[in-house]
Protein backbone atom coordinates (compact mmCIF):
# COMPACT_ATOMS: atom_id res chain seq x y z
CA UNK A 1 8.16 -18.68 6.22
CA UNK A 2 6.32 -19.70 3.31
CA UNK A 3 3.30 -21.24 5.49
CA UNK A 4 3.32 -17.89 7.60
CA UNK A 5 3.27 -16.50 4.20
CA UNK A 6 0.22 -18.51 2.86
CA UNK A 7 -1.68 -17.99 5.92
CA UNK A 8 -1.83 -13.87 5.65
CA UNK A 9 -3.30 -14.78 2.33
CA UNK A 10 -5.90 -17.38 3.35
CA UNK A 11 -7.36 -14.68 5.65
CA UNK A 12 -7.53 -11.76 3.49
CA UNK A 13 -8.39 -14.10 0.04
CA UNK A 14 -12.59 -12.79 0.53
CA UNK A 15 -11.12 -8.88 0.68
CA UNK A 16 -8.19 -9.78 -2.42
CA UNK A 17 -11.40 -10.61 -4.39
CA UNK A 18 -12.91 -7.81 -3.82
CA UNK A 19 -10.48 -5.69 -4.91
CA UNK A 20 -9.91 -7.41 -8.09
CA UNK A 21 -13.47 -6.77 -8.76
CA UNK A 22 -13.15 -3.44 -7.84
CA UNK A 23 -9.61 -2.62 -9.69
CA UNK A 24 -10.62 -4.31 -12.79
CA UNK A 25 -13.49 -2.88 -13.80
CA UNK A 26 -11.77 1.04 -13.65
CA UNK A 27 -9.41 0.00 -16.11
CA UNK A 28 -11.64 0.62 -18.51
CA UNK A 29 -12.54 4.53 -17.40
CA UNK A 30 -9.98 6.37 -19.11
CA UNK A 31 -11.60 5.17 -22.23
CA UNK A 32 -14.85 5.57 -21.23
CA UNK A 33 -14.48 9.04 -20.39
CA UNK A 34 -12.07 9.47 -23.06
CA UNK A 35 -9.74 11.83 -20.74
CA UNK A 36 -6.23 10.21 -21.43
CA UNK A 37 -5.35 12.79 -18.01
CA UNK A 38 -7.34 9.73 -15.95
CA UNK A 39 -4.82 7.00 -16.69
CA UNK A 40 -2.59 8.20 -13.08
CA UNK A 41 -4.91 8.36 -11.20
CA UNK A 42 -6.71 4.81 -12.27
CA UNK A 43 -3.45 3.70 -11.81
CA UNK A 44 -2.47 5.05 -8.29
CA UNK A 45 -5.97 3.71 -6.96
CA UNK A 46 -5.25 0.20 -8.89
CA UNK A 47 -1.71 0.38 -6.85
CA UNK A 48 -3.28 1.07 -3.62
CA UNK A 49 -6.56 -1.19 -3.79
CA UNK A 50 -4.96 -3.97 -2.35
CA UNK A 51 -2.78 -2.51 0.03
CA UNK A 52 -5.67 -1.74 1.64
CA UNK A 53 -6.43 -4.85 2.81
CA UNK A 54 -3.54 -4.83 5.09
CA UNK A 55 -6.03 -4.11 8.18
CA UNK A 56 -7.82 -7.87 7.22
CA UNK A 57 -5.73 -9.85 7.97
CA UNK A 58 -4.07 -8.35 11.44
CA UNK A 59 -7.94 -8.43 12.69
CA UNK A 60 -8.44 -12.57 11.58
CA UNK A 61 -5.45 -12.95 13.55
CA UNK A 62 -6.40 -11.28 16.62
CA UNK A 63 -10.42 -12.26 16.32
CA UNK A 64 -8.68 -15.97 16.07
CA UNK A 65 -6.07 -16.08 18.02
CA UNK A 66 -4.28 -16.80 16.03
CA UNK A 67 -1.41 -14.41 16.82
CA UNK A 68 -1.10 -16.19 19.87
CA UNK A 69 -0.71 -19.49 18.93
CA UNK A 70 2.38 -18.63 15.95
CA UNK A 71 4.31 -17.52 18.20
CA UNK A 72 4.54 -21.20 19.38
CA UNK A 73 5.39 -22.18 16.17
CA UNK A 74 8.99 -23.28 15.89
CA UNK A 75 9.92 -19.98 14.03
CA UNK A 76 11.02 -16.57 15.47
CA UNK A 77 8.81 -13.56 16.00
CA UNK A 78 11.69 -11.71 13.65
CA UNK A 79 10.76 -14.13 11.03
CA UNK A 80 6.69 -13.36 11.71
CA UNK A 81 7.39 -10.21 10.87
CA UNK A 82 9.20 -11.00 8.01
CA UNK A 83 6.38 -12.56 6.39
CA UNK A 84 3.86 -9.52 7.31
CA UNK A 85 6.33 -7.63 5.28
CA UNK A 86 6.91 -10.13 2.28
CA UNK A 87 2.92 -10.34 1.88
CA UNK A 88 2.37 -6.31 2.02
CA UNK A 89 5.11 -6.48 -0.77
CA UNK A 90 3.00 -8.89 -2.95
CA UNK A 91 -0.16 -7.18 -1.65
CA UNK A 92 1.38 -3.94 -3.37
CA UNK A 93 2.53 -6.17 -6.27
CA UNK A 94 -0.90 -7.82 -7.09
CA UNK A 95 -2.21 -4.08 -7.80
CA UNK A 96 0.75 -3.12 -9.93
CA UNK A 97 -0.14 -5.85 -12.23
CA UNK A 98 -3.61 -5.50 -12.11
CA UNK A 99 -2.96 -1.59 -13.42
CA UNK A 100 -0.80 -3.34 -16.21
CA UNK A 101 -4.49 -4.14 -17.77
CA UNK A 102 -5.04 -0.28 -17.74
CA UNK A 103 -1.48 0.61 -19.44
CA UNK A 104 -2.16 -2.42 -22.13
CA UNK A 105 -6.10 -0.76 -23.34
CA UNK A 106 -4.11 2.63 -23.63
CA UNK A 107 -1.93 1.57 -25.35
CA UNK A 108 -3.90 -0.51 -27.78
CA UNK A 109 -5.64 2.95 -28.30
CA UNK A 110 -2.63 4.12 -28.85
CA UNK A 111 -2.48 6.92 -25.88
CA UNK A 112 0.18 6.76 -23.27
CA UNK A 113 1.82 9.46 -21.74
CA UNK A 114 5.25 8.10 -20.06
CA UNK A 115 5.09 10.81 -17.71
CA UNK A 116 1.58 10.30 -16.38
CA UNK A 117 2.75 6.62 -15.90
CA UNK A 118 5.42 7.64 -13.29
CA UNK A 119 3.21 9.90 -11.69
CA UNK A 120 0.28 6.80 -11.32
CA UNK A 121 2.92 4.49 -10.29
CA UNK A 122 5.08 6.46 -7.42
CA UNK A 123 1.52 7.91 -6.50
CA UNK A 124 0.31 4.43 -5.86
CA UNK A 125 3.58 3.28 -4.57
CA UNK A 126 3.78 5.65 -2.05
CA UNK A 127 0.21 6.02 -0.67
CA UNK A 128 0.66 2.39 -0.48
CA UNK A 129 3.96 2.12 1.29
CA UNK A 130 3.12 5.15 3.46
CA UNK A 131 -0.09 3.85 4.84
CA UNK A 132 1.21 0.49 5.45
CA UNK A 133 4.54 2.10 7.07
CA UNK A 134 2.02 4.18 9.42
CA UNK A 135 -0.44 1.52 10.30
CA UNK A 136 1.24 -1.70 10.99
CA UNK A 137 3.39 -0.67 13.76
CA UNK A 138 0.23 1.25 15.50
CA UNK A 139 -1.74 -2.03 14.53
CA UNK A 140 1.17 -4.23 16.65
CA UNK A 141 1.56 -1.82 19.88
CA UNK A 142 -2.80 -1.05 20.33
CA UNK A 143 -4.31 -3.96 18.60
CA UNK A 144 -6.31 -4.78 14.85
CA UNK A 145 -9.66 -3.54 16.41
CA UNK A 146 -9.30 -0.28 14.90
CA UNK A 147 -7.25 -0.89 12.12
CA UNK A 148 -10.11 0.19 9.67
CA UNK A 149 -9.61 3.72 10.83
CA UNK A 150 -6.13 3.42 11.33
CA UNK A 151 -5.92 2.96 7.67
CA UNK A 152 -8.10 5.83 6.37
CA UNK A 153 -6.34 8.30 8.95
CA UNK A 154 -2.63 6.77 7.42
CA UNK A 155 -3.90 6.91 3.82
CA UNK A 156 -4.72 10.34 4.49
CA UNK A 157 -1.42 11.26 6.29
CA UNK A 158 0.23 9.80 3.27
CA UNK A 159 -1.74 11.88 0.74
CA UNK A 160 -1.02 15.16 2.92
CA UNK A 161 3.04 14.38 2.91
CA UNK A 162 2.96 14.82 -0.95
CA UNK A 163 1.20 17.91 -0.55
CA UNK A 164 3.53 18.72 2.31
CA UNK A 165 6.46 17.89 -0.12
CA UNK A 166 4.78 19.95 -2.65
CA UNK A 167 4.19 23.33 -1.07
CA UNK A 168 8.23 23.03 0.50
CA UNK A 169 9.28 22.59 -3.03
CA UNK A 170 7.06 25.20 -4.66
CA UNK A 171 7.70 27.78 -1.51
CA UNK A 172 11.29 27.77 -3.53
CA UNK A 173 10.30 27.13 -6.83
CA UNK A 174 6.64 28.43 -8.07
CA UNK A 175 6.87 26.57 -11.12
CA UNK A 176 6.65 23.54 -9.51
CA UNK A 177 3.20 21.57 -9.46
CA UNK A 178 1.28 18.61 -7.42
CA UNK A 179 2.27 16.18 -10.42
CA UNK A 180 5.69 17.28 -11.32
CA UNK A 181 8.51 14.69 -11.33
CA UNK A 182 10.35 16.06 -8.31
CA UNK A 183 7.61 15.57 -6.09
CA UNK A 184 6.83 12.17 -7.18
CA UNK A 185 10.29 11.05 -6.78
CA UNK A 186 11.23 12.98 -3.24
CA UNK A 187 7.27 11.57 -2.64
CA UNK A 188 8.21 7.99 -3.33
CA UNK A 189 11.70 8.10 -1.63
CA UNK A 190 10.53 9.10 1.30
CA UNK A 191 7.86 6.67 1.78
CA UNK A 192 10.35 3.74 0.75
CA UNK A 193 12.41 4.90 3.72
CA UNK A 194 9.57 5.29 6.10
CA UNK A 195 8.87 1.77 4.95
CA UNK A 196 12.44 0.47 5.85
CA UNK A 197 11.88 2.57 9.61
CA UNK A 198 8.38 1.13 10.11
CA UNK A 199 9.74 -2.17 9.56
CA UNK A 200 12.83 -2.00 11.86
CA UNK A 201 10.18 -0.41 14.44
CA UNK A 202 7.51 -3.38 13.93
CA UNK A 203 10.47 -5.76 15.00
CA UNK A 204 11.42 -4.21 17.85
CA UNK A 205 7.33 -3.82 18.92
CA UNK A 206 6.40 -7.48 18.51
CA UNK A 207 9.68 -8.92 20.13
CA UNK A 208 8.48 -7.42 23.00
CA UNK A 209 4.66 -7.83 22.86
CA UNK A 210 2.86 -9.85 24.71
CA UNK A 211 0.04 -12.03 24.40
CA UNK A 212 -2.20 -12.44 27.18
């Protein structure tokens, strides 16, 4: 497990760079612009960044063939999947504790709104888990060679569910807006448990996928 583990890393370690280059950097842009308001949104992008890379490594595999020749390896295609899942996990992890840099220079300046913090964080969270719930399981059943586009349509689908959730909460409540705590905990519910299903889904796909 561990070397299935290290190995989704290895191929997406050029793209991980690049994304701590990227999220890095905007940590520093709520301060620059001196618009407290930016810290969720830094934050949700920080979340996301490298989630995005989950596209890179599916394509090594399947450039490599790689995902032909594991499934020789003496461990189960239940346990392959396992793995996938473990390293989206950390994937989503890595940008959580990148964004940790943008909570710390707030708060040295002494600005940090608890509120906006939830609202970054299930933002990020759930564009993260939604897209990767969306495009894995399509990545399994018609192959990596699209997965780019897979993963800007799924990003998108995710950021259209919260407005989705949105407008059904506000239909019966007008008070309620985009960035209101309901909606970012119904938001990041739901996309926990459409990352459960897509999981449960991907397991069934690849255990009976073939290779050819």
């Amino acid at each position: 497990m561990n070397g299935l583990v290290t190995n989704n890393f290895y191929s997406m370690q050029d793209n991980i760079k690049l994304s701590l280059l990227i999220a890095l950097p905007i940590s520093v842009v709520p301060l620059l612009i001196g618009d407290p308001g930016m810290i969720a949104m830094i934050i949700a992008i920080q979340t996301f960044i490298f989630a995005s890379n989950t596209g890179t490594s599916l394509k090594m595999d399947e450039s490599s063939k790689w995902n032909r020749f594991e499934i020789t390896l003496p461990v189960t295609r239940y346990s392959i999947i396992n793995a996938k899942y473990i390293s989206f996990l950390m994937l989503i992890m890595m940008g959580v504790v990148v964004s940790l840099v943008t909570v710390a220079l707030q708060r040295l300046r002494g600005e940090l709104s608890a509120e906006l913090l939830f609202t970054g964080y299930s933002f990020g969270l759930q564009l993260a888990l939604t897209t990767i719930a969306i495009v894995y399981p399509l990545i399994l059943k018609i192959g990596a060679e699209k997965s780019d586009t897979l993963l800007f349509v799924a990003a998108g689908l995710a950021v259209g569910l919260r407005f989705l959730i949105w407008y059904l909460l506000y239909l019966s409540d007008d008070t309620i807006n985009f960035k209101s705590t309901i909606v970012d905990q119904i938001s990041l519910g739901l996309a926990i448990v459409m990352f459960v299903l897509s999981y449960g889904v991907s397991v069934m796909i690849y255990r009976k996928k073939e290779f050819n």
